[in-house]
C-alpha atoms as a PDB file:
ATOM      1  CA  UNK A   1       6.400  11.024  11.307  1.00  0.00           C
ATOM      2  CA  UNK A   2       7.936   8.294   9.222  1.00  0.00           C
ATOM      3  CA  UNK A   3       8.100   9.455   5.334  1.00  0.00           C
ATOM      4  CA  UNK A   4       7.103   6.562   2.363  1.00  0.00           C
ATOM      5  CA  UNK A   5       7.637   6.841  -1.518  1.00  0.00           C
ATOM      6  CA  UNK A   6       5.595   5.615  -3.842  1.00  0.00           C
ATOM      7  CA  UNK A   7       8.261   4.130  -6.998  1.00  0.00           C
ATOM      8  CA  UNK A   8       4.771   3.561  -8.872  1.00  0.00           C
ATOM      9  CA  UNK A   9       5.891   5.142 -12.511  1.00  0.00           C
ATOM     10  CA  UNK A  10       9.836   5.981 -11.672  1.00  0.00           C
ATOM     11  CA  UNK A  11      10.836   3.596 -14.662  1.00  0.00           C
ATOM     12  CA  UNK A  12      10.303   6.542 -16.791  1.00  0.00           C
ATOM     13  CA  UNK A  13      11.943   8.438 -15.469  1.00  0.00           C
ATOM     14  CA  UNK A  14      15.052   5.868 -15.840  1.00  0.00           C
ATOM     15  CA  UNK A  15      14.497   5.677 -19.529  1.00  0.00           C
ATOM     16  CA  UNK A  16      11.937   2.730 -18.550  1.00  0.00           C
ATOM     17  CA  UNK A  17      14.988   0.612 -17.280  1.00  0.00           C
ATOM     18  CA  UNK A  18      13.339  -1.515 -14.288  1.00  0.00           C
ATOM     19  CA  UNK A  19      16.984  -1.952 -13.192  1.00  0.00           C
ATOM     20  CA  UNK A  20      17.568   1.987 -12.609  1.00  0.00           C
ATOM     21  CA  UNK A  21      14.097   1.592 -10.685  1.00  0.00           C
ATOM     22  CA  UNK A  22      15.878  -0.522  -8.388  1.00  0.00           C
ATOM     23  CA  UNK A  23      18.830   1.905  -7.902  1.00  0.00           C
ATOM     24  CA  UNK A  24      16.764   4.556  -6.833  1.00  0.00           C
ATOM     25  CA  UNK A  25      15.062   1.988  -4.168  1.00  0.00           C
ATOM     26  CA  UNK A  26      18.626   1.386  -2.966  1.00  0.00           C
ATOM     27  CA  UNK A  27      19.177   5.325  -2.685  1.00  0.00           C
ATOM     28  CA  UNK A  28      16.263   5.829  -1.208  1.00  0.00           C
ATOM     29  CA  UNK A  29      17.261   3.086   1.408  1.00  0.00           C
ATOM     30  CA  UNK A  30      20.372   4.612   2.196  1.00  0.00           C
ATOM     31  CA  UNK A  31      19.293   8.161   2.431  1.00  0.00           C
ATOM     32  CA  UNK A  32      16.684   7.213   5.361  1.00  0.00           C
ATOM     33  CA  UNK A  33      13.243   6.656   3.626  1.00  0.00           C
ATOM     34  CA  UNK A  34      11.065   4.419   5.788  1.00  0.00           C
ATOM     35  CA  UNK A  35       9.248   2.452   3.095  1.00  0.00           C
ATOM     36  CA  UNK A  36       8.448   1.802  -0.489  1.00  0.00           C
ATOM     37  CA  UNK A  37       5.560   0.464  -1.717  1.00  0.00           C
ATOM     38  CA  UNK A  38       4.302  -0.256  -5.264  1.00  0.00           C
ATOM     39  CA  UNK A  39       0.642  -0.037  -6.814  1.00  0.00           C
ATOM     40  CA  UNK A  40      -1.034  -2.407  -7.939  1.00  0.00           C
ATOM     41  CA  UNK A  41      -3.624  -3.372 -11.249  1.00  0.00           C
ATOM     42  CA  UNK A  42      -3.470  -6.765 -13.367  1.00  0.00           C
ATOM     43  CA  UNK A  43      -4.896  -4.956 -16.590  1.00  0.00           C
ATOM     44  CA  UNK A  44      -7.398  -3.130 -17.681  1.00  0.00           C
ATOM     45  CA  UNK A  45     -10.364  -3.180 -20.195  1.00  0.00           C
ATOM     46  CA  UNK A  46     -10.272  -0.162 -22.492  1.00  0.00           C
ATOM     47  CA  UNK A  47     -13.276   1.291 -21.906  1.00  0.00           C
ATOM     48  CA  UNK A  48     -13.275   0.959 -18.037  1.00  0.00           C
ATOM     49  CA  UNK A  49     -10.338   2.787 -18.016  1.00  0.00           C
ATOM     50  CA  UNK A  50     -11.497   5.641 -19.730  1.00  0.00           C
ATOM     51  CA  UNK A  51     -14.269   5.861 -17.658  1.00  0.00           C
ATOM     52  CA  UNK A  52     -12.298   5.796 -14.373  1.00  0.00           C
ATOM     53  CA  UNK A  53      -9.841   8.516 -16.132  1.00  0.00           C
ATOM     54  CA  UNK A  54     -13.305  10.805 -16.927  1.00  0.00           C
ATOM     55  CA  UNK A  55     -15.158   9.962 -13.379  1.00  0.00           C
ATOM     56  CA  UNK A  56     -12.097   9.719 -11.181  1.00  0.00           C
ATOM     57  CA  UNK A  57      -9.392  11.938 -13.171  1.00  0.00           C
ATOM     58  CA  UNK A  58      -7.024   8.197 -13.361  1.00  0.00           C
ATOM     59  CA  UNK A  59      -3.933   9.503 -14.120  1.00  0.00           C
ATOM     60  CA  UNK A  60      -2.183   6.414 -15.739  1.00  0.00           C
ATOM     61  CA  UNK A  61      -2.291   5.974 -19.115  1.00  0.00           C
ATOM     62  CA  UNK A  62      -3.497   2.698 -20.745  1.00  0.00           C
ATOM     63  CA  UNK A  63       0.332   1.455 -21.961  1.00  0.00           C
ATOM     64  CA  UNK A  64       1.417   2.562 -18.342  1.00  0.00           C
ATOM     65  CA  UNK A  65       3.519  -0.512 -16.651  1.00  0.00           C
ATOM     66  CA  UNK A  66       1.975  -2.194 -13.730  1.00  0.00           C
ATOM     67  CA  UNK A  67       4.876  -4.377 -11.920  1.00  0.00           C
ATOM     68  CA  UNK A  68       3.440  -7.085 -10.211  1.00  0.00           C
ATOM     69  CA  UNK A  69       4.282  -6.124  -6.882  1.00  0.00           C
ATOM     70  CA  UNK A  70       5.050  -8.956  -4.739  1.00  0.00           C
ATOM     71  CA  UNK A  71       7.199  -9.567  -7.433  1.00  0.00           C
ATOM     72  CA  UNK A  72       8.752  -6.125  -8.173  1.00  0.00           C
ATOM     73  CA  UNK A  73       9.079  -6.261  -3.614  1.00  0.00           C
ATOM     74  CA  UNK A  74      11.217  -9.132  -3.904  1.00  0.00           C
ATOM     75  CA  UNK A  75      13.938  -7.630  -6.401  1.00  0.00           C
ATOM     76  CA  UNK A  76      13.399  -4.165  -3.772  1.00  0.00           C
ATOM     77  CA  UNK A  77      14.323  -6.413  -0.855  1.00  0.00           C
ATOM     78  CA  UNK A  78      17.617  -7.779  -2.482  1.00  0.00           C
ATOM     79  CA  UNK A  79      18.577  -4.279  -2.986  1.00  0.00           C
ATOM     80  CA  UNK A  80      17.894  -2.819   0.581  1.00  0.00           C
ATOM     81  CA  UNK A  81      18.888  -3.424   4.064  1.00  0.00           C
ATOM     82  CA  UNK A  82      16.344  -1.355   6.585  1.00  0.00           C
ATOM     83  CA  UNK A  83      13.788   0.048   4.272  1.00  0.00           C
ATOM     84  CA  UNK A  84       9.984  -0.855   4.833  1.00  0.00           C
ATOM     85  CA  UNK A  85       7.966  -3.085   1.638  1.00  0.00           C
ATOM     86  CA  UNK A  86       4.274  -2.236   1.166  1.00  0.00           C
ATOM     87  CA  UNK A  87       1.996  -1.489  -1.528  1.00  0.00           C
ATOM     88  CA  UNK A  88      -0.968   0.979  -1.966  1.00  0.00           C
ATOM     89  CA  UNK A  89      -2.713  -1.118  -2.857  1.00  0.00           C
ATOM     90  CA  UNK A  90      -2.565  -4.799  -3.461  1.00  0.00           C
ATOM     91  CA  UNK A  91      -6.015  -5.648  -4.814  1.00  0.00           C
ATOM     92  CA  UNK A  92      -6.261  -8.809  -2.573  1.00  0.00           C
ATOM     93  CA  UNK A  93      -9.712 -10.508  -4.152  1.00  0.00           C
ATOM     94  CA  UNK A  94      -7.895 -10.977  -7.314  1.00  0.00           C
ATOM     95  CA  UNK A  95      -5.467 -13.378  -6.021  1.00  0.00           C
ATOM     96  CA  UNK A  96      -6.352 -16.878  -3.879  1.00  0.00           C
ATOM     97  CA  UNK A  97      -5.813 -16.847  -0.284  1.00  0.00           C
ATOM     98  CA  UNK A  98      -3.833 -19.325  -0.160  1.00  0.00           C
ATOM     99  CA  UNK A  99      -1.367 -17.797  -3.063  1.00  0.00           C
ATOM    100  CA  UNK A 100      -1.176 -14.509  -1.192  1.00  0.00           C
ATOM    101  CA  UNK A 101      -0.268 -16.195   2.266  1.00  0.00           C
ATOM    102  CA  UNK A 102       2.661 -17.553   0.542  1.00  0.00           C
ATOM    103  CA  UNK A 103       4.041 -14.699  -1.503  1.00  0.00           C
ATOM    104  CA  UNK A 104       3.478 -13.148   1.107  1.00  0.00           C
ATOM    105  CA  UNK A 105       5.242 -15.226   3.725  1.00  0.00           C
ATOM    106  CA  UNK A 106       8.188 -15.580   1.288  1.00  0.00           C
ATOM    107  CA  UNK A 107       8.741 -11.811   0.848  1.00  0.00           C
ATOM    108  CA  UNK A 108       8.564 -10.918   4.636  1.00  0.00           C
ATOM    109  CA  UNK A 109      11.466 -14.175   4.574  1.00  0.00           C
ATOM    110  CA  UNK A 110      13.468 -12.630   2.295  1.00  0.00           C
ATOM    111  CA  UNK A 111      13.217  -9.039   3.254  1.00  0.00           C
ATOM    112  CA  UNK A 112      13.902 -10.180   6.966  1.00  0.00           C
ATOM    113  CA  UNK A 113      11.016  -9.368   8.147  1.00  0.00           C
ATOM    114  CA  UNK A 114      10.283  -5.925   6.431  1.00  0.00           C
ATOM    115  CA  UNK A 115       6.398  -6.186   4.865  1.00  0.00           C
ATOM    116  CA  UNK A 116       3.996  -4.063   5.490  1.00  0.00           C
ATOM    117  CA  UNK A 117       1.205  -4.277   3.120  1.00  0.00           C
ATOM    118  CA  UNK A 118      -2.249  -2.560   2.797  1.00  0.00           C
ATOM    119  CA  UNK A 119      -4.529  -4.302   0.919  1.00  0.00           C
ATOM    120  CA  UNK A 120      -8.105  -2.977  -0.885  1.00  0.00           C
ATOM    121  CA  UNK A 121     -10.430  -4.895  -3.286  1.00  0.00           C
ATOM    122  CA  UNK A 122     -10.602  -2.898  -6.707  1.00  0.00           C
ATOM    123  CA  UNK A 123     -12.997  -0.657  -8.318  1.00  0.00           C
ATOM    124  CA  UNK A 124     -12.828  -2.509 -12.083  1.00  0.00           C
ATOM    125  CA  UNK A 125     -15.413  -5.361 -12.310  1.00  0.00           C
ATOM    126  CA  UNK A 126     -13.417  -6.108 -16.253  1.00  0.00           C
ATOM    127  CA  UNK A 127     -10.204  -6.947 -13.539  1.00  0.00           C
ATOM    128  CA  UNK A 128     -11.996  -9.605 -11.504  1.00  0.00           C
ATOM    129  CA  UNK A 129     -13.779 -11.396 -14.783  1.00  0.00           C
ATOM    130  CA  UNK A 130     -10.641 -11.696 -16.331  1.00  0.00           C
ATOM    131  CA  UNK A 131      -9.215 -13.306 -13.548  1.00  0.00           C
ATOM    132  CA  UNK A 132     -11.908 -15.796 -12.966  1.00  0.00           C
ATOM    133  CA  UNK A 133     -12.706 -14.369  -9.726  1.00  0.00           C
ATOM    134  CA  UNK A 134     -15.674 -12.811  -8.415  1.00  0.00           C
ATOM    135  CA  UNK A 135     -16.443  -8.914  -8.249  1.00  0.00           C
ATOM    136  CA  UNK A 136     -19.696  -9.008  -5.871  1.00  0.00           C
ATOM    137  CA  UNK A 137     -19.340  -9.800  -2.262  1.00  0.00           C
ATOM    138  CA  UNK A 138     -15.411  -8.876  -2.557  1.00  0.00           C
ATOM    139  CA  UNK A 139     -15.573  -6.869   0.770  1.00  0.00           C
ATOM    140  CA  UNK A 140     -16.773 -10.232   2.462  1.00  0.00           C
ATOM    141  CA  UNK A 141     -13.990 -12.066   0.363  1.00  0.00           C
ATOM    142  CA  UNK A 142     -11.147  -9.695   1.653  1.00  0.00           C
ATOM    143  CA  UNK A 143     -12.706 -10.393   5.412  1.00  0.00           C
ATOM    144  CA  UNK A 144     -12.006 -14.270   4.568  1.00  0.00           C
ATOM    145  CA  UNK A 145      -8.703 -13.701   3.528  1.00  0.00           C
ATOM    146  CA  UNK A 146      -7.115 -11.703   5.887  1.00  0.00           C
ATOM    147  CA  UNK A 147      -8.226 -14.421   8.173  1.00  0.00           C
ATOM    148  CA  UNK A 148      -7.688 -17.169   6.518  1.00  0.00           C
ATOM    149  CA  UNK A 149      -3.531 -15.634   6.015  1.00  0.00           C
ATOM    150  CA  UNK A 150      -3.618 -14.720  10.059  1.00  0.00           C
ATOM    151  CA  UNK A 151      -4.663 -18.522  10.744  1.00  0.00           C
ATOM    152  CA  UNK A 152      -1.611 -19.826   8.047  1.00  0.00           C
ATOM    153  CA  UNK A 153       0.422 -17.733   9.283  1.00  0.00           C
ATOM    154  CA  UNK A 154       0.620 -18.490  13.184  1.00  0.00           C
ATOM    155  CA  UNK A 155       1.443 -21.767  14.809  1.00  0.00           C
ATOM    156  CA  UNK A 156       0.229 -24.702  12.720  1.00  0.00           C
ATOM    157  CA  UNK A 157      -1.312 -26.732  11.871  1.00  0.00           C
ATOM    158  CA  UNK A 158      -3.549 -23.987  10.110  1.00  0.00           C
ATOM    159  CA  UNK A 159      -7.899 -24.007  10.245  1.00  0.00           C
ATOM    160  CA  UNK A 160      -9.959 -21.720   8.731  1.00  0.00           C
ATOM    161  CA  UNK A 161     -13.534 -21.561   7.375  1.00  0.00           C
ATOM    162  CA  UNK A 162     -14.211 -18.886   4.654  1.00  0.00           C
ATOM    163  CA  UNK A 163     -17.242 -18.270   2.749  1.00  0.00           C
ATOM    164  CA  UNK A 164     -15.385 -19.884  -0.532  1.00  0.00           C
ATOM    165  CA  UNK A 165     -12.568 -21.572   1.114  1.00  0.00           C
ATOM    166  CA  UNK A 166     -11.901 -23.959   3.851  1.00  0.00           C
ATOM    167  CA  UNK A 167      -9.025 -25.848   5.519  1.00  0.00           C
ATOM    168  CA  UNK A 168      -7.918 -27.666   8.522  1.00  0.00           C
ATOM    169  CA  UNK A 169      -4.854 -29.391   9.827  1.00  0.00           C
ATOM    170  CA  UNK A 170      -2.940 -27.427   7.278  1.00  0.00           C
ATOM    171  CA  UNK A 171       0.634 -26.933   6.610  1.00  0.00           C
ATOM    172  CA  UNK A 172       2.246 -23.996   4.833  1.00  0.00           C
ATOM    173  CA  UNK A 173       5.961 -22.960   4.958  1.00  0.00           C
ATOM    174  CA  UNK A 174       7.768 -20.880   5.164  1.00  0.00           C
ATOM    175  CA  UNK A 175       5.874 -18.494   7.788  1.00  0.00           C
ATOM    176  CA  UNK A 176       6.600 -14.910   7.803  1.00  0.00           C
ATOM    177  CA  UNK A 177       9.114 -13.552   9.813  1.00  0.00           C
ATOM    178  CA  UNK A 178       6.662 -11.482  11.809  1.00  0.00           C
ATOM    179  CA  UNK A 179       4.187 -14.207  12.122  1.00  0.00           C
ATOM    180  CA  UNK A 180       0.690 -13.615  12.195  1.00  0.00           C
ATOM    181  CA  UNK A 181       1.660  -9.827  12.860  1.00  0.00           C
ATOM    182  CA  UNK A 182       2.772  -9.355  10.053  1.00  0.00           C
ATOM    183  CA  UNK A 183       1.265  -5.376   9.450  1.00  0.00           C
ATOM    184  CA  UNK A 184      -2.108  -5.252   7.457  1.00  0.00           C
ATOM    185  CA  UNK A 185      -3.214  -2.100   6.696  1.00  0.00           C
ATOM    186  CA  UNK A 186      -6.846  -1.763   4.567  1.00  0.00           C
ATOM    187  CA  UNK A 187      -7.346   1.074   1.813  1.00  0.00           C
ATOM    188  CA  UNK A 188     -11.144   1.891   2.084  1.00  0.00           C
ATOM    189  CA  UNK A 189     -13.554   4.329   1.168  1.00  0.00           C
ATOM    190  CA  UNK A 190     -13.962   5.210   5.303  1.00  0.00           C
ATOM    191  CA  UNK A 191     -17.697   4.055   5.214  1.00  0.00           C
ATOM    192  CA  UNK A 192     -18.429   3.239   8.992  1.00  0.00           C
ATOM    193  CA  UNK A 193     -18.729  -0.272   7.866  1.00  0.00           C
ATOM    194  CA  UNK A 194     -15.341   0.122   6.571  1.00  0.00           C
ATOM    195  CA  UNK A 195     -14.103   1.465   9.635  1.00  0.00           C
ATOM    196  CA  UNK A 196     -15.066  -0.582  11.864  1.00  0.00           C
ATOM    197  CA  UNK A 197     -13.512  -3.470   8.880  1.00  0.00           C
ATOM    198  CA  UNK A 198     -10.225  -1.588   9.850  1.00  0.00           C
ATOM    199  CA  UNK A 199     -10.358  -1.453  13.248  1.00  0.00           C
ATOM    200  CA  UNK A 200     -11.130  -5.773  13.754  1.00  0.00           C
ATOM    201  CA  UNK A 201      -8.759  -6.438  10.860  1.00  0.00           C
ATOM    202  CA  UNK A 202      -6.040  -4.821  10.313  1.00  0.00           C
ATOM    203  CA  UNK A 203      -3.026  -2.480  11.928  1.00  0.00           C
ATOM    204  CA  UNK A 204      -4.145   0.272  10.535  1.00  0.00           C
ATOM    205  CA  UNK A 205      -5.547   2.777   7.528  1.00  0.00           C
ATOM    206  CA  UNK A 206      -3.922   3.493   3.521  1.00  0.00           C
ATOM    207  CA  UNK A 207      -5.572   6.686   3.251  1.00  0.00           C
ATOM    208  CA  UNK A 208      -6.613   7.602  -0.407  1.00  0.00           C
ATOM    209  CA  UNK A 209      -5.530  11.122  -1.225  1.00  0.00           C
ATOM    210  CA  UNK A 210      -9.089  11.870  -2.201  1.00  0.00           C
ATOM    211  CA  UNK A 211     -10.540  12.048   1.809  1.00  0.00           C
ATOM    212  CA  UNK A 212      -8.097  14.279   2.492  1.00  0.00           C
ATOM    213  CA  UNK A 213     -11.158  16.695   3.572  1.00  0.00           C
ATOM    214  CA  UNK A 214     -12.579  14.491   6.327  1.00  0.00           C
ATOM    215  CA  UNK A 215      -9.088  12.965   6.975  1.00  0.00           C
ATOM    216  CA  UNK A 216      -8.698  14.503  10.723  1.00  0.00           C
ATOM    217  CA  UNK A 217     -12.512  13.552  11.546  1.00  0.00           C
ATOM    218  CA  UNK A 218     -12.032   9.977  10.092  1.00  0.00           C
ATOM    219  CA  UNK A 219      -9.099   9.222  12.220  1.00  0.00           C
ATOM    220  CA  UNK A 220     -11.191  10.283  15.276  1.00  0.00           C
ATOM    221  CA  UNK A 221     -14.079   7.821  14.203  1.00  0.00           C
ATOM    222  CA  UNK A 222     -11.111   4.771  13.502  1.00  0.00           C
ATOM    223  CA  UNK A 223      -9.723   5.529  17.192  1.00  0.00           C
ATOM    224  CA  UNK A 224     -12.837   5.279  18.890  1.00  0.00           C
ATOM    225  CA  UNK A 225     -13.818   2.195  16.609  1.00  0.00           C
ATOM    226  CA  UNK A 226     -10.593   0.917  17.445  1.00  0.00           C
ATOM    227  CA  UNK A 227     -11.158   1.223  21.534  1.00  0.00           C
ATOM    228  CA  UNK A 228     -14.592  -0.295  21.068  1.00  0.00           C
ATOM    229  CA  UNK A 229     -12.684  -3.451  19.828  1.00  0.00           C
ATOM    230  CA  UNK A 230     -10.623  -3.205  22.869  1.00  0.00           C
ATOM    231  CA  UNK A 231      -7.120  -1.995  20.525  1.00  0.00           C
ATOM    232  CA  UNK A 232      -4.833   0.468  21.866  1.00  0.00           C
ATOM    233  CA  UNK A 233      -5.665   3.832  19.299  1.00  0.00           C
ATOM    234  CA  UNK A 234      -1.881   5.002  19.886  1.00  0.00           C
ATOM    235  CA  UNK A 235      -0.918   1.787  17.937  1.00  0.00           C
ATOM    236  CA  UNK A 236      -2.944   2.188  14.532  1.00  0.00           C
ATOM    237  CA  UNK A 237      -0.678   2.698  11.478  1.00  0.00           C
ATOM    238  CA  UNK A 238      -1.991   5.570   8.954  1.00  0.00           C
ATOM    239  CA  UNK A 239      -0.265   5.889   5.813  1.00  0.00           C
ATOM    240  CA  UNK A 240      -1.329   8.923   3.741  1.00  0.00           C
ATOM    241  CA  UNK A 241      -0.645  10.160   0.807  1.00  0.00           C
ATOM    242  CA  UNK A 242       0.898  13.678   0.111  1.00  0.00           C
ATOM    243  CA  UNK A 243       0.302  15.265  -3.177  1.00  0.00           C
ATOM    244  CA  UNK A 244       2.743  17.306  -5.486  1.00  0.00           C
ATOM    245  CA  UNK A 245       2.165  21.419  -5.215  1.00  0.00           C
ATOM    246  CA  UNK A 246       3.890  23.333  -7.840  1.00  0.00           C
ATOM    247  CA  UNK A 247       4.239  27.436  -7.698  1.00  0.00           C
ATOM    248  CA  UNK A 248       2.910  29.298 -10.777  1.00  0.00           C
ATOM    249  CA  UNK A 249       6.290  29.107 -12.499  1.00  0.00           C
ATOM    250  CA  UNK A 250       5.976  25.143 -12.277  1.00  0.00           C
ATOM    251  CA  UNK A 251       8.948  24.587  -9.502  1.00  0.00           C
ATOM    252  CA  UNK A 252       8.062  22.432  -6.743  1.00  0.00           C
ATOM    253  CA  UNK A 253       6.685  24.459  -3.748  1.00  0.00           C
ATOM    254  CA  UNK A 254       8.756  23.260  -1.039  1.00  0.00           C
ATOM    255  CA  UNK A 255       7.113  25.118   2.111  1.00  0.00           C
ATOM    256  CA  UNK A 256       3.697  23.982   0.778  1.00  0.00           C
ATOM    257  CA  UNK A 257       4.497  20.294   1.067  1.00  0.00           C
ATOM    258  CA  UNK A 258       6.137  20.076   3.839  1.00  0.00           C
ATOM    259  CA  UNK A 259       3.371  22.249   5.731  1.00  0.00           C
ATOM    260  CA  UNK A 260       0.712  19.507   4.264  1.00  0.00           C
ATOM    261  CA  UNK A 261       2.926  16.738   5.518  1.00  0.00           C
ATOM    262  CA  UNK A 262       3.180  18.269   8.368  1.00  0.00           C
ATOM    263  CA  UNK A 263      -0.589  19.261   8.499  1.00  0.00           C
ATOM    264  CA  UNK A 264      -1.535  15.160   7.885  1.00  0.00           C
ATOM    265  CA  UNK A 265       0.909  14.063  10.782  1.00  0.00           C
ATOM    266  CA  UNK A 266      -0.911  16.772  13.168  1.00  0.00           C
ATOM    267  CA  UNK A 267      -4.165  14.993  12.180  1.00  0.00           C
ATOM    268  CA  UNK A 268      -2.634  11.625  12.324  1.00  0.00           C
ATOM    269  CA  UNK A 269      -0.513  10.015   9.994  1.00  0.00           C
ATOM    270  CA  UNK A 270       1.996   8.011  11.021  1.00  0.00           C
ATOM    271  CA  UNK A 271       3.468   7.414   7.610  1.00  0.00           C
ATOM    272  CA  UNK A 272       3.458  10.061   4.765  1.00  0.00           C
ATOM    273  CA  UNK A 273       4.018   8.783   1.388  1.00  0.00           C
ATOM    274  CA  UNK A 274       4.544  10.490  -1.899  1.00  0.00           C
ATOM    275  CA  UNK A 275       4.484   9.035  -5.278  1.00  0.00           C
ATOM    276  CA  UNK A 276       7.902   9.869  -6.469  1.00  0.00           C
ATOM    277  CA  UNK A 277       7.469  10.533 -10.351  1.00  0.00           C
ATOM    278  CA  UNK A 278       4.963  13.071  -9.332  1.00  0.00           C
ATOM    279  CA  UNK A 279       7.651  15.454  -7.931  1.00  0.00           C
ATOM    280  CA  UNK A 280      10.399  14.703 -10.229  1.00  0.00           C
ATOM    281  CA  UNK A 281      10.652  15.282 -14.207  1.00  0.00           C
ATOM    282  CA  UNK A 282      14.092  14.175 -14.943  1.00  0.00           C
ATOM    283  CA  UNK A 283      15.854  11.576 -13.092  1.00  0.00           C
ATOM    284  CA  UNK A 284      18.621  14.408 -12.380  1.00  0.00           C
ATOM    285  CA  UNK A 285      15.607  15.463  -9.256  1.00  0.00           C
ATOM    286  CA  UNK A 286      15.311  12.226  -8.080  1.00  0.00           C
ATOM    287  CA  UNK A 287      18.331  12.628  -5.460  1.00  0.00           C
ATOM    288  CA  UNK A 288      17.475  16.419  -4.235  1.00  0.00           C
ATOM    289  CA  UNK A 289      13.824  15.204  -3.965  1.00  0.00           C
ATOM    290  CA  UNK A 290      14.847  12.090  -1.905  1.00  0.00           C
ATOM    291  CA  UNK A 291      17.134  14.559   0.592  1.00  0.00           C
ATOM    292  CA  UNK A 292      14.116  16.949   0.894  1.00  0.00           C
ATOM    293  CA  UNK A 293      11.427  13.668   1.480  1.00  0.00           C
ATOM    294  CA  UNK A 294      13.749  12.839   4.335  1.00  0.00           C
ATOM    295  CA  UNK A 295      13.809  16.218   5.904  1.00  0.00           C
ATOM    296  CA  UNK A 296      10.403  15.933   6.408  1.00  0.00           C
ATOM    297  CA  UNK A 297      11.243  13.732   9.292  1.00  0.00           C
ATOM    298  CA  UNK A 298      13.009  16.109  11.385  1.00  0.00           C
END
């Protein structure tokens, strides 16, 4: 089991210095986490928000600070030396194809090779208006895209037909260090549809904390969908989510997270992330709760 932290919200806990943000990527680095990833929203209309926060119990306030991440990745990969670069997720149909190949391509470049990103495609239609880009059909859109950055991405020149983009004998540099390998994972409601999206797509599954109840029988139906395709199941990345479990008094309960991280990598995860400023109150826990997230991996 490989262990991932979330940095989504740390700034507060750094007296909302981005730079102490940083520092704790760089500790994190050095203590033996696997990967870091970011989260990802562009804005949000007012009352969407507090509809998701009554429907879907959001749990980020409306002033909360929303790094860009391929940006916020960039600064992370000056800072670290082994340490993996993902999100959960990057809402992909908000950005143009051919502007996400790119940052994309740059940040594996200047991380050496270290991306691994997971991509999904939003729940807030206000998001995708503001943006100019369209909220229906955005499955279909994120289909497009992941080929269209595979076919930019791998010996040029590039071609690719999409259902709103197109081109042929086309140049883009730099490539990615990893090539057109570079790991895709998809965050998705596990609809079969959606599974079997996974399984032609991608290298594997973000795993919202909210299936955590069909988690073990999902992963069954993504490795079979995954033979079908004629993929190798033992090679699927699965990057779940662990959440924070407090005792009565409020103290973290330490046996009771590691037995669900433990529980998720029975069932299947390869990677088990935690969202750091869940666990920690102060930025005096950050360091214990680092040592303890890499225990998990023994």
């Amino acid at each position: 089991m490989q262990i991932g932290l979330n940095v989504m919200g740390v700034e507060a806990l750094c007296g909302g210095d981005v730079e102490g943000m940083l520092q704790v990527v760089t500790e994190a680095d050095r203590k033996g986490v696997d990967l870091i990833s970011i989260s990802d929203h562009l804005g949000f209309q007012k009352s969407a928000h507090a509809t998701r926060g009554k429907t879907h119990n959001f749990p980020f306030v409306l002033e909360q600070p929303w790094y860009e991440p391929i940006s916020f990745l960039s600064a992370a990969a000056m800072v670290t030396k082994r340490v993996r670069l993902s999100t959960f997720v990057l809402i992909a149909p908000l950005r143009p194809t051919l502007l996400l190949a790119k940052q994309l391509a740059t940040l594996d470049v200047i991380s050496k090779g270290r991306v691994t990103i997971a991509l999904g495609v939003g729940w807030q239609a206000e998001e995708f208006r503001a943006a100019g880009m369209p909220f229906e059909g955005r499955f279909g859109d994120l289909d497009d895209q992941v080929g269209g950055m595979r076919a930019l991405w791998g010996r040029p020149p590039a071609a690719f037909t999409g259902r709103n983009f197109a081109f042929e004998d086309f140049y883009s540099y730099p490539q990615p260090v990893q090539g057109q390998d570079l790991p895709i994972l998809l965050g998705f409601n596990p609809t079969p549809k959606n599974i079997d999206r996974i399984a032609r797509l991608a290298q594997g599954w973000a795993v919202d904390p909210a299936y955590r109840s069909i988690f073990a029988d999902k992963v069954k139906e993504l490795r079979a969908a995954w033979a079908q395709h004629g993929r190798e199941p033992g090679k699927i990345e699965i990057h779940v989510a662990q959440g924070v479990v407090r005792t009565a008094d409020g103290a973290l309960d330490l046996a009771a997270i590691k037995a669900g991280a433990k529980a998720l990598e029975a069932e299947g995860a390869t990677m088990v992330t935690m969202r750091l400023a869940d666990f920690c109150r102060t930025r005096a826990d950050i360091d214990g709760m680092l040592d303890f997230a890499v225990s998990l991996k023994g």
